[in-house]
C-alpha atoms as a PDB file:
ATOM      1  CA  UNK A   1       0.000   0.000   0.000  1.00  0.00           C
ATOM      2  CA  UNK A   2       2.933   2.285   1.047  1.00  0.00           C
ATOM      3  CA  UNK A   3       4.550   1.564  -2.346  1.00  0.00           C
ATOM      4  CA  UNK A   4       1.358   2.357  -4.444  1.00  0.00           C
ATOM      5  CA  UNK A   5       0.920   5.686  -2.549  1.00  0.00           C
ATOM      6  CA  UNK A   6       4.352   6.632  -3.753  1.00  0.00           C
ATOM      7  CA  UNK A   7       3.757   5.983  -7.297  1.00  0.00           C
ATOM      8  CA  UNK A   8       0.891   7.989  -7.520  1.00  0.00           C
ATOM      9  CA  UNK A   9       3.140  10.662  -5.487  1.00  0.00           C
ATOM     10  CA  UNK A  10       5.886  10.764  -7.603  1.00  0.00           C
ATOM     11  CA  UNK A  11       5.989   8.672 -10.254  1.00  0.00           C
ATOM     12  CA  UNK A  12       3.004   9.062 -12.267  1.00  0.00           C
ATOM     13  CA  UNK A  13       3.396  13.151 -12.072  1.00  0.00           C
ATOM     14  CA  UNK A  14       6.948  12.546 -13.412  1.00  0.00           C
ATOM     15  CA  UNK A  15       5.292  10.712 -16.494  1.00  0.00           C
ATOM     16  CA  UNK A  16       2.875  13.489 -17.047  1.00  0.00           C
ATOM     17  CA  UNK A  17       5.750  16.289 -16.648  1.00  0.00           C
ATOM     18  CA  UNK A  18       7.402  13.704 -19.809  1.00  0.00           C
ATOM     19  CA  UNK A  19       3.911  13.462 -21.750  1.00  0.00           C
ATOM     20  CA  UNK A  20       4.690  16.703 -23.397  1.00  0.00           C
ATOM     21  CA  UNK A  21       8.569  16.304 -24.906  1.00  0.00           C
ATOM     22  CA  UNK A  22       7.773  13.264 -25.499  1.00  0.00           C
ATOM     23  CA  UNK A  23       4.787  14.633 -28.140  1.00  0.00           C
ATOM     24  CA  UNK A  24       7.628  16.989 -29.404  1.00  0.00           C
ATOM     25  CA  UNK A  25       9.982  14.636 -29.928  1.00  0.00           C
ATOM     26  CA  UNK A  26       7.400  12.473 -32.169  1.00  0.00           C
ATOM     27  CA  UNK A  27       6.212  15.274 -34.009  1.00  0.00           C
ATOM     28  CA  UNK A  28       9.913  16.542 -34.756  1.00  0.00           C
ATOM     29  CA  UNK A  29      11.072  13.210 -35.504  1.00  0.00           C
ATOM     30  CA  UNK A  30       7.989  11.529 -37.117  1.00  0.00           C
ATOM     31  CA  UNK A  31       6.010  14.331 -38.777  1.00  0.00           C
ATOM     32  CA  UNK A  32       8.503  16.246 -39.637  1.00  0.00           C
ATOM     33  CA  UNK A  33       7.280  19.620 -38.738  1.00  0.00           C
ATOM     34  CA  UNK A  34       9.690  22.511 -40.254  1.00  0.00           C
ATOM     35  CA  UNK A  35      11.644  24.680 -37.611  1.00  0.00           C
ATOM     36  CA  UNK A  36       9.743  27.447 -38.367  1.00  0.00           C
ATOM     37  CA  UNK A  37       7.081  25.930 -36.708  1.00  0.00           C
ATOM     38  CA  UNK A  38       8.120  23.709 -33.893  1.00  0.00           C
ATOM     39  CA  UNK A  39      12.061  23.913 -33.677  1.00  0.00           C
ATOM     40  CA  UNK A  40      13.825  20.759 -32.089  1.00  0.00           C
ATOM     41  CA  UNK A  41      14.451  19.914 -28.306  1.00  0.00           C
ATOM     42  CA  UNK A  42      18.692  20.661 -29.091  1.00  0.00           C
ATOM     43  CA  UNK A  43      18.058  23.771 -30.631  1.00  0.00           C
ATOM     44  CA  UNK A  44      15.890  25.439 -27.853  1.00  0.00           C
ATOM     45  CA  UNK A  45      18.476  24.019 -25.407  1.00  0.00           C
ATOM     46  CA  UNK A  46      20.952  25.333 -27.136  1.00  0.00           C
ATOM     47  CA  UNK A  47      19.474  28.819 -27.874  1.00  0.00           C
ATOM     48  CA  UNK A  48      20.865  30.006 -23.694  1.00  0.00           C
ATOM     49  CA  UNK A  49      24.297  30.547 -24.472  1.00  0.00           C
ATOM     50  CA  UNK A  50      23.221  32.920 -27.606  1.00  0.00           C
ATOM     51  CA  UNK A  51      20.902  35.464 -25.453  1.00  0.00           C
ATOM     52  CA  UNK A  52      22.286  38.895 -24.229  1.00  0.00           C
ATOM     53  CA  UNK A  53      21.910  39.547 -21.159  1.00  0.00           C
ATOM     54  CA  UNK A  54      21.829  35.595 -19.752  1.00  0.00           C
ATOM     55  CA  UNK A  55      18.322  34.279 -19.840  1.00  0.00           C
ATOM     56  CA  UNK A  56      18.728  33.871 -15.908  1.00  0.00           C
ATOM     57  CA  UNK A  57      18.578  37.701 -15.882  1.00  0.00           C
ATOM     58  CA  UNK A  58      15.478  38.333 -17.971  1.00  0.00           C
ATOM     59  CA  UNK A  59      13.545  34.973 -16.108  1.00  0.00           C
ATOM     60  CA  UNK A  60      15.017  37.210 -12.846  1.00  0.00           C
ATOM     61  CA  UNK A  61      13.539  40.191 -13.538  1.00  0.00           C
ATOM     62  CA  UNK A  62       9.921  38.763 -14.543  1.00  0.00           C
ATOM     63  CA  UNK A  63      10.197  36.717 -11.067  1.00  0.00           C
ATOM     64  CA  UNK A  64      10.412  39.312  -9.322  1.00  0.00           C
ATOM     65  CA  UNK A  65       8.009  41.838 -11.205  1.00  0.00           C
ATOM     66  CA  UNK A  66       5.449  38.553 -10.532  1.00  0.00           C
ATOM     67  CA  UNK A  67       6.433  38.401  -6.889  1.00  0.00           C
ATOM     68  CA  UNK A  68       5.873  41.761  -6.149  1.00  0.00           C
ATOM     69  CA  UNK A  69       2.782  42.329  -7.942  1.00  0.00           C
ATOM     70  CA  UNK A  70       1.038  39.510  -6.912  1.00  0.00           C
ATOM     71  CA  UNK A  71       1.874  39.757  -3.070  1.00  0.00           C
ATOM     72  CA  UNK A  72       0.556  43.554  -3.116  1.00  0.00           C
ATOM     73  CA  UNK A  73      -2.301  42.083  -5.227  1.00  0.00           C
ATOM     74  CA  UNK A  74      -3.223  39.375  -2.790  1.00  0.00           C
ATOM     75  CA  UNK A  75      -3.162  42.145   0.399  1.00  0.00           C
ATOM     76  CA  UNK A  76      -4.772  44.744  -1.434  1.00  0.00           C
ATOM     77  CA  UNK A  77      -7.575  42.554  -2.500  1.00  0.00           C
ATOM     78  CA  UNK A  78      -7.748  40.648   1.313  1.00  0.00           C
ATOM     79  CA  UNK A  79      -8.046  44.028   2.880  1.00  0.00           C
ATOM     80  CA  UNK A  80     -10.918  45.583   0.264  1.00  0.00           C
ATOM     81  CA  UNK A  81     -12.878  42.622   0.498  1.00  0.00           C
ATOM     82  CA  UNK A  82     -12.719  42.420   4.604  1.00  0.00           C
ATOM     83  CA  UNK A  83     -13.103  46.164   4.891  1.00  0.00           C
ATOM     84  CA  UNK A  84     -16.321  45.701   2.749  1.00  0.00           C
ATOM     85  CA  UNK A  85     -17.801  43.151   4.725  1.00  0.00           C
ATOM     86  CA  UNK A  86     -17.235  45.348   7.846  1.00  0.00           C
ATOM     87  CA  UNK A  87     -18.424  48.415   6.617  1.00  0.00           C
ATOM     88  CA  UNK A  88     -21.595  48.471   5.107  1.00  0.00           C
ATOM     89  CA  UNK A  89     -21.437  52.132   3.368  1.00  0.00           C
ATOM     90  CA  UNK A  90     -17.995  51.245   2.153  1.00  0.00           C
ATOM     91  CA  UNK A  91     -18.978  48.064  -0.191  1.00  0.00           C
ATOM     92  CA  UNK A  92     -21.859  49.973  -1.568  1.00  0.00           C
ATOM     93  CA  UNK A  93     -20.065  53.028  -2.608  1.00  0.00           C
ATOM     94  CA  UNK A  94     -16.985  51.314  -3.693  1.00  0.00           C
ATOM     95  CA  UNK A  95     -18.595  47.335  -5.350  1.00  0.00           C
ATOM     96  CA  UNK A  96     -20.082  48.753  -7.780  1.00  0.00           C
ATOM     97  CA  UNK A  97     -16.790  50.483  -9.616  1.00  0.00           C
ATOM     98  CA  UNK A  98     -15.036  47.616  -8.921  1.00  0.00           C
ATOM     99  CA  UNK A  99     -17.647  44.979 -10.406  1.00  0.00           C
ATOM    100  CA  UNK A 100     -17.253  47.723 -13.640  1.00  0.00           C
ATOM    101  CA  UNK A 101     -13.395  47.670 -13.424  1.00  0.00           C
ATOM    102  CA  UNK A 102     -13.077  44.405 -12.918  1.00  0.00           C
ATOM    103  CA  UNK A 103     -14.944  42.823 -16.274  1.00  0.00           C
ATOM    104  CA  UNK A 104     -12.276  45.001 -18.126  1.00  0.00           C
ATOM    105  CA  UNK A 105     -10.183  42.062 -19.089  1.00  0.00           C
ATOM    106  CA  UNK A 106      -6.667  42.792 -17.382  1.00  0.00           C
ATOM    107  CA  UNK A 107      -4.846  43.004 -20.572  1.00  0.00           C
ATOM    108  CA  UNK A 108      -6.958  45.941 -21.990  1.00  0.00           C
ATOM    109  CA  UNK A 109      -5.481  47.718 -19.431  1.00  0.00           C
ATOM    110  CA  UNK A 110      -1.813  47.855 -20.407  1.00  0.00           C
ATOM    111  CA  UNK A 111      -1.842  50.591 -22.904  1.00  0.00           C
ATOM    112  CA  UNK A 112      -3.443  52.609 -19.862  1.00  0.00           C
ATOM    113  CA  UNK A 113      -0.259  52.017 -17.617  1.00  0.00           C
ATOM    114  CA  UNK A 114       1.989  52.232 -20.449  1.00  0.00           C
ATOM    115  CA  UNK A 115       0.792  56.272 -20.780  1.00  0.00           C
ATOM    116  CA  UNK A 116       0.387  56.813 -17.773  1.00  0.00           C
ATOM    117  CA  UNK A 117       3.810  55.338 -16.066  1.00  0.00           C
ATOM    118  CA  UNK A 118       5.824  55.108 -19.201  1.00  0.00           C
ATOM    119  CA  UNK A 119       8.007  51.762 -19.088  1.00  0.00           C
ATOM    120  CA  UNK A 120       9.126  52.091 -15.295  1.00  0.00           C
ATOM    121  CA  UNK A 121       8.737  49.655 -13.006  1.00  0.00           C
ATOM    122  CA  UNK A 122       5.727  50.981 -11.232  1.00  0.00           C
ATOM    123  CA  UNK A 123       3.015  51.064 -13.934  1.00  0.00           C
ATOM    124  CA  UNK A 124       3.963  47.094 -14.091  1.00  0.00           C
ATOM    125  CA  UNK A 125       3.827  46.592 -10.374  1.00  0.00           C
ATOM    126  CA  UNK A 126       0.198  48.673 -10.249  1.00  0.00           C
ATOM    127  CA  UNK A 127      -0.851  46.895 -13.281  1.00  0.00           C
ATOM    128  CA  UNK A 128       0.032  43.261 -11.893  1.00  0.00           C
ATOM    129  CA  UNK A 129      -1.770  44.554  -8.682  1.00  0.00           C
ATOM    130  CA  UNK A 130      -5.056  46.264  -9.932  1.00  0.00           C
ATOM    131  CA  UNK A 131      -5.366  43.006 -12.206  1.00  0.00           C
ATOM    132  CA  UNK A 132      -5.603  40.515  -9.271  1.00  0.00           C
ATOM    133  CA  UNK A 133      -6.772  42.189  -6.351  1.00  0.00           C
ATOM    134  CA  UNK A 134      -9.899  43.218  -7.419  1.00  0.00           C
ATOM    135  CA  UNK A 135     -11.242  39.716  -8.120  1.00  0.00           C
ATOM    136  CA  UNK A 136      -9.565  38.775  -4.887  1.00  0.00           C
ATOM    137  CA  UNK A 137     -11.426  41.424  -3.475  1.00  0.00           C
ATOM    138  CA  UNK A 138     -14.739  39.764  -4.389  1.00  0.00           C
ATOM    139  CA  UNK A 139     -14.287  36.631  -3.497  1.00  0.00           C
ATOM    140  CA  UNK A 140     -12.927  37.767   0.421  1.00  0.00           C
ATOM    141  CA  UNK A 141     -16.087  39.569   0.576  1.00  0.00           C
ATOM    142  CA  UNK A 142     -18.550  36.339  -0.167  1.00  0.00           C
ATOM    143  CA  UNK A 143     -16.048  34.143   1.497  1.00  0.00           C
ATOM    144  CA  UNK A 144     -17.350  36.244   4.640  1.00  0.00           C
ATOM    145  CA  UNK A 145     -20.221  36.644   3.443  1.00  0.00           C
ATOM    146  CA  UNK A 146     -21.721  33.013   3.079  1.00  0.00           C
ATOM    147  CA  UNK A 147     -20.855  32.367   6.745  1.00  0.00           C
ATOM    148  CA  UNK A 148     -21.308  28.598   7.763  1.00  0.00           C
ATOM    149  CA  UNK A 149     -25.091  28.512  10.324  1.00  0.00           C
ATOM    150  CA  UNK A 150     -22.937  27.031  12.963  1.00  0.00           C
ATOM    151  CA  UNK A 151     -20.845  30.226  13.144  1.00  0.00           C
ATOM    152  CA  UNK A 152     -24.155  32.500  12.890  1.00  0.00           C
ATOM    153  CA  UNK A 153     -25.626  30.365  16.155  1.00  0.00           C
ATOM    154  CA  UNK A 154     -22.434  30.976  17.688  1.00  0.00           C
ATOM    155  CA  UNK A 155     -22.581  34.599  16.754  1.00  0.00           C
ATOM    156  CA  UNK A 156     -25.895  35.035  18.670  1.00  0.00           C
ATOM    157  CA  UNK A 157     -25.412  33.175  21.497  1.00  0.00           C
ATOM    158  CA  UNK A 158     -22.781  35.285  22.456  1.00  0.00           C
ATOM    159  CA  UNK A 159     -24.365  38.545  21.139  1.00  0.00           C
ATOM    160  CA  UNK A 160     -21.490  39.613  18.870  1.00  0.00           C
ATOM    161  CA  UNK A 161     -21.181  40.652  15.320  1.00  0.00           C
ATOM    162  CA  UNK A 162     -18.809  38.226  12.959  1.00  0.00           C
ATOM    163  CA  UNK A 163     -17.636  41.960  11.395  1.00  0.00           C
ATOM    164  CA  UNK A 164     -15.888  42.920  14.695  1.00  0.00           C
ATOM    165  CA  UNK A 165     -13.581  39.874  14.913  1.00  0.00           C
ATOM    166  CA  UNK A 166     -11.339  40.699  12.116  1.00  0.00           C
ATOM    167  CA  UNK A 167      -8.198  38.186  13.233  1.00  0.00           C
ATOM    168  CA  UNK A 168     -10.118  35.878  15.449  1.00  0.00           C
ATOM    169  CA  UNK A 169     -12.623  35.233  12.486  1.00  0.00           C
ATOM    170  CA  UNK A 170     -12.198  37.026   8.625  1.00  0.00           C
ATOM    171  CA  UNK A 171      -8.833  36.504   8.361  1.00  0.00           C
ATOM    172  CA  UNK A 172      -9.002  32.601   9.588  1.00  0.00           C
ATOM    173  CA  UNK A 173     -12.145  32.200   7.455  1.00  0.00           C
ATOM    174  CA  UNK A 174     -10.483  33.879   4.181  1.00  0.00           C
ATOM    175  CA  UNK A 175      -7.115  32.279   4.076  1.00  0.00           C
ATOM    176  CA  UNK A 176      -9.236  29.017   4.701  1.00  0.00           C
ATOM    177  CA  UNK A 177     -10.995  29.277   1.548  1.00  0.00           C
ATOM    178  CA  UNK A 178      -8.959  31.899  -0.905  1.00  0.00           C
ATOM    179  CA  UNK A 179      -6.433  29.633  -2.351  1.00  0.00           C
ATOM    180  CA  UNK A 180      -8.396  28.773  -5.637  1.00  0.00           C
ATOM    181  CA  UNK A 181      -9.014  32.207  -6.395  1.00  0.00           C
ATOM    182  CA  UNK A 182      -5.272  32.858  -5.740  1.00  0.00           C
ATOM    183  CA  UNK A 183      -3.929  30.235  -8.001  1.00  0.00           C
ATOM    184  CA  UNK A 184      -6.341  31.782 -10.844  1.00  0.00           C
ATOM    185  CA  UNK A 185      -4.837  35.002 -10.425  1.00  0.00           C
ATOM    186  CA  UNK A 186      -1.708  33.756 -10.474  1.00  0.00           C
ATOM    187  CA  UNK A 187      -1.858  32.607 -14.328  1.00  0.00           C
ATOM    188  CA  UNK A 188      -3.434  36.347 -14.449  1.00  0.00           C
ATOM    189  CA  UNK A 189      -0.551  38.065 -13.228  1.00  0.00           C
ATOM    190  CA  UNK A 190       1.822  35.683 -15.293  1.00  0.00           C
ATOM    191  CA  UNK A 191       0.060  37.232 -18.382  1.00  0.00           C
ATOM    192  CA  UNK A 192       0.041  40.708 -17.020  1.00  0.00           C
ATOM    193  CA  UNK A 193       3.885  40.265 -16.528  1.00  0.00           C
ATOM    194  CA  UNK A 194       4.666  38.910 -19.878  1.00  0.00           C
ATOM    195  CA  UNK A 195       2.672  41.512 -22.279  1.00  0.00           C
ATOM    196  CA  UNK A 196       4.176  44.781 -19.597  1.00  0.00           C
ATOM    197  CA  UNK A 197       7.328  43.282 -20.710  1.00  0.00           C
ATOM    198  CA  UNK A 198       6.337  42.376 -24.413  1.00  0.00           C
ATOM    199  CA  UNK A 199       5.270  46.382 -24.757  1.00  0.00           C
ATOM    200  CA  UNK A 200       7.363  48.141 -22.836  1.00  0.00           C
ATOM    201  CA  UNK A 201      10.910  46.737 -21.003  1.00  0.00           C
ATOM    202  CA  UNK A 202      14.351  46.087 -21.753  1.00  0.00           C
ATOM    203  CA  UNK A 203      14.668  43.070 -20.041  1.00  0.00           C
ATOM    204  CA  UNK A 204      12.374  39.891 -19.075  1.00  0.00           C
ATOM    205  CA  UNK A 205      10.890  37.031 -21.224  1.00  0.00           C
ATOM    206  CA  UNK A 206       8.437  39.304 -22.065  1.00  0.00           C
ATOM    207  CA  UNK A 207      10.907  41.514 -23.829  1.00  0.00           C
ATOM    208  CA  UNK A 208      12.902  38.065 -24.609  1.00  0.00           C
ATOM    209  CA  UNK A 209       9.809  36.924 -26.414  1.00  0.00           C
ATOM    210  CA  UNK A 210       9.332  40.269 -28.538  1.00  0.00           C
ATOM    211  CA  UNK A 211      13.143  40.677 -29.887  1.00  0.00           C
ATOM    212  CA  UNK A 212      12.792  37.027 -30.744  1.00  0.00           C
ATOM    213  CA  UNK A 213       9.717  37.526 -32.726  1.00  0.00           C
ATOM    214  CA  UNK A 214      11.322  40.160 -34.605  1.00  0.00           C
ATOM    215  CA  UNK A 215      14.273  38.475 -35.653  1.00  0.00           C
ATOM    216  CA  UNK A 216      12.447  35.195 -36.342  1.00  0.00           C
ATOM    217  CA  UNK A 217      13.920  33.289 -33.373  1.00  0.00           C
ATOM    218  CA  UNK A 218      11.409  30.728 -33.000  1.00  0.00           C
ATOM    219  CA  UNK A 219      14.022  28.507 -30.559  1.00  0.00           C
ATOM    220  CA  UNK A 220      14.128  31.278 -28.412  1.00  0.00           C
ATOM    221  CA  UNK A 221      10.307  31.855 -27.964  1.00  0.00           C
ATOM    222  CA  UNK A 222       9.833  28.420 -27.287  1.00  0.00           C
ATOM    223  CA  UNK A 223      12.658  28.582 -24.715  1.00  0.00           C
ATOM    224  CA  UNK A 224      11.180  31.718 -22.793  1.00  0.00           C
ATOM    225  CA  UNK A 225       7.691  30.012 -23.069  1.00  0.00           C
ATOM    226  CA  UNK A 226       8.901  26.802 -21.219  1.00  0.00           C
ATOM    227  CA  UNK A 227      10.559  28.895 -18.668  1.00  0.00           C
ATOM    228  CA  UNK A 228       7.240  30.979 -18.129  1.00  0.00           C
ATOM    229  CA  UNK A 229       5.263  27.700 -17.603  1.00  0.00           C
ATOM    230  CA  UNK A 230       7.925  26.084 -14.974  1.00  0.00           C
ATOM    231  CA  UNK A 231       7.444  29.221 -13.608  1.00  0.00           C
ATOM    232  CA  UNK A 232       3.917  28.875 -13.476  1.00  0.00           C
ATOM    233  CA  UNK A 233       4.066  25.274 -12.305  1.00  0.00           C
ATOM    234  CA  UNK A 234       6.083  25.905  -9.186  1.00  0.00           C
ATOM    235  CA  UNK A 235       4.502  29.090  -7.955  1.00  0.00           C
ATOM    236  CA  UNK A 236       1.724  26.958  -8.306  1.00  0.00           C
ATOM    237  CA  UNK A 237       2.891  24.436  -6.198  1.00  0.00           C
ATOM    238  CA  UNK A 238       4.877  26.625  -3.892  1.00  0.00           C
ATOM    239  CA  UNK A 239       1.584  28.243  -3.382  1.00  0.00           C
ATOM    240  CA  UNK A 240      -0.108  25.188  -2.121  1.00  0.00           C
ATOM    241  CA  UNK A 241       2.886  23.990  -0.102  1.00  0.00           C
ATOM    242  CA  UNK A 242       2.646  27.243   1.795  1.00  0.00           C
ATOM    243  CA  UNK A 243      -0.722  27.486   2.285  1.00  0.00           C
ATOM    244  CA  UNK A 244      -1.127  24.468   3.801  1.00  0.00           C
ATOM    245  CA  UNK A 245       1.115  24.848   6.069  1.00  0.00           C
ATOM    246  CA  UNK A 246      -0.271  28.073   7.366  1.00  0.00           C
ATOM    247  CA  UNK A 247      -3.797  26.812   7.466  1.00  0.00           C
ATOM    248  CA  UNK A 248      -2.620  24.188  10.242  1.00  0.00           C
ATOM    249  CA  UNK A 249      -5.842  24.281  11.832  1.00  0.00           C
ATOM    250  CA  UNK A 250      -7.464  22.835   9.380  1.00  0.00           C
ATOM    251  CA  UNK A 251      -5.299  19.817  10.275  1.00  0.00           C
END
């Protein structure tokens, strides 16, 4: 039994990480698809010693443009959405510009920054942020919102309101159930990072990605492509890690 849980720990993921150069490999060797299309495996891997600046530079830099953005997404978002459910006036007046804002698909948006901020570093760190938190936002308020009848019997017994216990209850009660929404926004602020960077940087796959188009470089689009999705993958995973280790009452 011990032996079958690690298989379908480990193993099988492995296979399913292999599932896609595998397909590459067929199609390059099999099908025959030009390089102009799909190059091969030895010429992507090959394409890091030809970029200026390293690659580990640009995948650096849109790291830590993610990093930041998301984290002040995430607390920006947390704190609208708690500060809503506690004041009453506040979610009315300020909902319904966000609900407006917020079906704006986050892209749209980028010309916006680009005039307003130029190309420096904080039009991409407000643009990563506006383009998370406000969904974030949402979901913290109905998280709080739809509270659990046990919780509202408890609330009356003891004559208190669930709005006045900010860190014994909304923040316990959010981080509970906020990690879907999180990982969504996470493949938002990925694509937030990359088109910033694909308009307006001089370094970053982003940028990597538009010089490379330019020049025909199809190797090195595939290569900053991979490296976006590994990124994705373990932020992903990081993500959970972390948050279930912080949730440790649920345990």
């Amino acid at each position: 039994m011990m032996f079958k849980r690690k298989i379908f720990k480990y193993f099988i993921p492995l296979i399913g990480g292999l599932i896609i150069p595998l397909v590459w490999l067929f199609l390059k060797s099999f099908v025959g698809i030009s390089d102009r299309y799909l190059p091969s495996i030895r010429d992507v891997f090959y394409s890091v010693k030809d970029i200026e600046p390293n690659i580990l530079l640009h995948t650096f830099y849109t790291l830590s443009r993610l990093a930041i953005g998301t984290c002040l997404g995430v607390f920006v978002g947390i704190s609208l959405g708690i500060f809503a459910f506690k004041s009453l006036s506040f979610k009315k007046l300020s909902f319904p510009g966000i609900q407006c804002i917020r079906s704006i698909p986050p892209i749209a948006t980028v010309p916006f920054f680009i005039l307003w901020f130029g190309f420096s570093e904080t039009g991409k760190y407000l643009m990563i942020t506006l383009g998370i938190a406000l969904n974030i936002a949402i979901s913290t308020y109905q998280i709080l919102e739809n509270i659990p009848e046990k919780y509202k019997i408890l609330f009356r017994s003891f004559g208190i309101k669930p709005q006045d216990l900010t860190l014994n209850y909304s923040l316990p009660t959010v981080a509970e159930n906020i990690l879907p929404t999180i990982r969504f926004s996470l493949s938002t602020a990925i694509g937030l990072v990359v088109v910033s960077e694909l308009l307006g940087s001089q370094v970053g796959l982003g940028y990597l990605i538009q010089t490379s188009r330019s020049t025909f470089s199809m190797h090195v689009i595939f290569l900053a492509t991979i490296i976006l999705g590994i990124i994705n993958f373990l932020i992903d995973y990081l993500t959970k890690v972390i948050w279930e280790k912080s949730i440790f009452w649920r345990r």
